[in-house]
Structures are given as C-alpha cells and as structure tokens.
Protein backbone atom coordinates (compact mmCIF):
# COMPACT_ATOMS: atom_id res chain seq x y z
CA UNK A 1 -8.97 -21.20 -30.68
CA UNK A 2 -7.76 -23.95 -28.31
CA UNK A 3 -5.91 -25.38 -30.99
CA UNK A 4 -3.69 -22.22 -31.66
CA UNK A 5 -3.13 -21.12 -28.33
CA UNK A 6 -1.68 -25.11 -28.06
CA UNK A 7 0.21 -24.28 -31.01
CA UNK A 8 2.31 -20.97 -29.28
CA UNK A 9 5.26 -21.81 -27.39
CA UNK A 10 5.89 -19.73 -23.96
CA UNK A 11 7.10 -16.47 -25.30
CA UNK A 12 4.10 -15.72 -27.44
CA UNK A 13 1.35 -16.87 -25.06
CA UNK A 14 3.28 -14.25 -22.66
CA UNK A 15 2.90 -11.71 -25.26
CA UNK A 16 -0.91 -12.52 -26.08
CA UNK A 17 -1.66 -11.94 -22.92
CA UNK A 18 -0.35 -9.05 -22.35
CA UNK A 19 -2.06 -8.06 -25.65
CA UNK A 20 -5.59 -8.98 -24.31
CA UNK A 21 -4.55 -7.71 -20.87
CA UNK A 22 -3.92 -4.03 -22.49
CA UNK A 23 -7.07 -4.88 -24.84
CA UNK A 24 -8.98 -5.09 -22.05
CA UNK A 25 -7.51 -1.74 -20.03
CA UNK A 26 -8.55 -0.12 -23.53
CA UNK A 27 -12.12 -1.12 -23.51
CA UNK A 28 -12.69 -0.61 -19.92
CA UNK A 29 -12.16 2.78 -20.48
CA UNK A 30 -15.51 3.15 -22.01
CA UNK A 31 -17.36 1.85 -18.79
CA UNK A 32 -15.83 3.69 -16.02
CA UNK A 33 -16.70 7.20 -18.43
CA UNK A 34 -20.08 5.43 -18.70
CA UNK A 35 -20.38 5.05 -15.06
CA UNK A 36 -19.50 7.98 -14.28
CA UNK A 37 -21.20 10.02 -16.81
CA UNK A 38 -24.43 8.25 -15.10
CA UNK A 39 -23.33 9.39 -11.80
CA UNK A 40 -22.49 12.83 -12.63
CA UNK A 41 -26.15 12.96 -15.50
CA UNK A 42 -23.92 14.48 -17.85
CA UNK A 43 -21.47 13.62 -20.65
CA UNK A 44 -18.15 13.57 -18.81
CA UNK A 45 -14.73 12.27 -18.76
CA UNK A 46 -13.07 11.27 -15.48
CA UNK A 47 -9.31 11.40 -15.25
CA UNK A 48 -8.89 7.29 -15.02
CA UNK A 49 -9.96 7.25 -18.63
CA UNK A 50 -7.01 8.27 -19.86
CA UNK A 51 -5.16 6.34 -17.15
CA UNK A 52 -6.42 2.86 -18.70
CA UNK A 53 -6.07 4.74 -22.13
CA UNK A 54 -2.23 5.01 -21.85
CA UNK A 55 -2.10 1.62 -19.77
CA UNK A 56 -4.02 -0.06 -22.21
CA UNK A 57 -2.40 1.46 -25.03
CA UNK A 58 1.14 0.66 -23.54
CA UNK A 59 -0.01 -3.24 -23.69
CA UNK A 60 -1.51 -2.69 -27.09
CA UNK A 61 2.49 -0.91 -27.98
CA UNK A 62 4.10 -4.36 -26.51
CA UNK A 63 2.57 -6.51 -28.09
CA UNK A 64 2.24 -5.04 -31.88
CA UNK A 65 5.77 -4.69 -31.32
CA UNK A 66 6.49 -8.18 -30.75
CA UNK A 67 4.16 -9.31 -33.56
CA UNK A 68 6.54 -6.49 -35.34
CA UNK A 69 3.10 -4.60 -36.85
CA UNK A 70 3.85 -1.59 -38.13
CA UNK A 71 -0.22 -0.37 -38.27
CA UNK A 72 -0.82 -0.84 -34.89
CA UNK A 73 2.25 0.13 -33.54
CA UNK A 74 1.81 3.44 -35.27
CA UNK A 75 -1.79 4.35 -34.20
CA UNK A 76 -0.87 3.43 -30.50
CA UNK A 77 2.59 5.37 -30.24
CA UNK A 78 0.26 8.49 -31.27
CA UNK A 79 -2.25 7.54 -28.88
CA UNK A 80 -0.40 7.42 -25.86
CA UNK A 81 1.33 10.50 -27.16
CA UNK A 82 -2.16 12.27 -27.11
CA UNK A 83 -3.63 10.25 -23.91
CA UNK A 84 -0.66 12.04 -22.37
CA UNK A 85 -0.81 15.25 -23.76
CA UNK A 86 -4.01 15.27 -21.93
CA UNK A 87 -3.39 14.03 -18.31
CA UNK A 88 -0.39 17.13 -18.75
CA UNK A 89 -3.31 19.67 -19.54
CA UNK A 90 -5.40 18.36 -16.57
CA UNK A 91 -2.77 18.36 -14.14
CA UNK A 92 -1.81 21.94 -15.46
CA UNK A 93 -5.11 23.13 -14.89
CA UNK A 94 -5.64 21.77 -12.03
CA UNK A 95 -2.36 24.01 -10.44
C-alpha cells in the first residue's frame, strides 16, 4: 500500500482522498441510523442519513470521475438522484 500511494503524484493522492473521504461519509451513514434506531428502539431513519448519503456519494461521483469509471459513476449519479428525491419528500412533508 505504501508503495503505491509513493507511486501517485499530487493530483491523484488529492483525488484518493477525497475518494476515501466520501467512502467514509457513505459508511457512516449506517452508524448514525444505528444509533439512532437504538435511541429511538425502533427501526428508523434520521434525516442525516441521507445527508452523508448524498455527501458521501458526491465524493464517491468525484472521484470515479477522475479515475473516468463508468460503473461507479453510474450507480452514484442515480444515488444521489434518489438520496435527493428523498430529503425533497421529507421536507415536503414536513410543510
């Protein structure tokens, strides 16, 4: 691992991390609806999951893009689109 990160010159260790930073975002998700699932005792999703859904997502978008793959970029431009979709039907709901 060392030796490849060595092996990147400035521009793609900017996009790796912004590749782990969104990959991170994504996962995180899971643990704040696990938190507060627990603190609620039922099966619940709070409104900052899809917040670090899109966020992550959006880092995800970046850097697919700049490794120009066309599989990831695809599943997370319809991800967002949905992760969206959703925060617009809470907040229209919530009016």
């Amino acid at each position: 691992m060392i030796d490849y990160i060595n092996s990147l010159n400035n521009t793609e260790i900017f996009f790796l991390i912004i590749g782990f930073t969104g990959q991170l975002l994504f996962a995180s998700r899971f643990i704040f609806q696990w938190i507060y699932s627990e603190k609620i005792g039922k099966s619940s999703i709070p409104i900052i999951f899809w917040y670090l859904s899109i966020f992550g997502g959006l880092g995800l978008l970046i850097y697919a893009i700049f490794r120009k793959d066309p599989v990831i970029i695809t599943g997370q431009v319809f991800g967002i689109f949905i992760y969206l979709r959703n925060l617009v039907l809470i907040y229209r709901n919530k009016k």
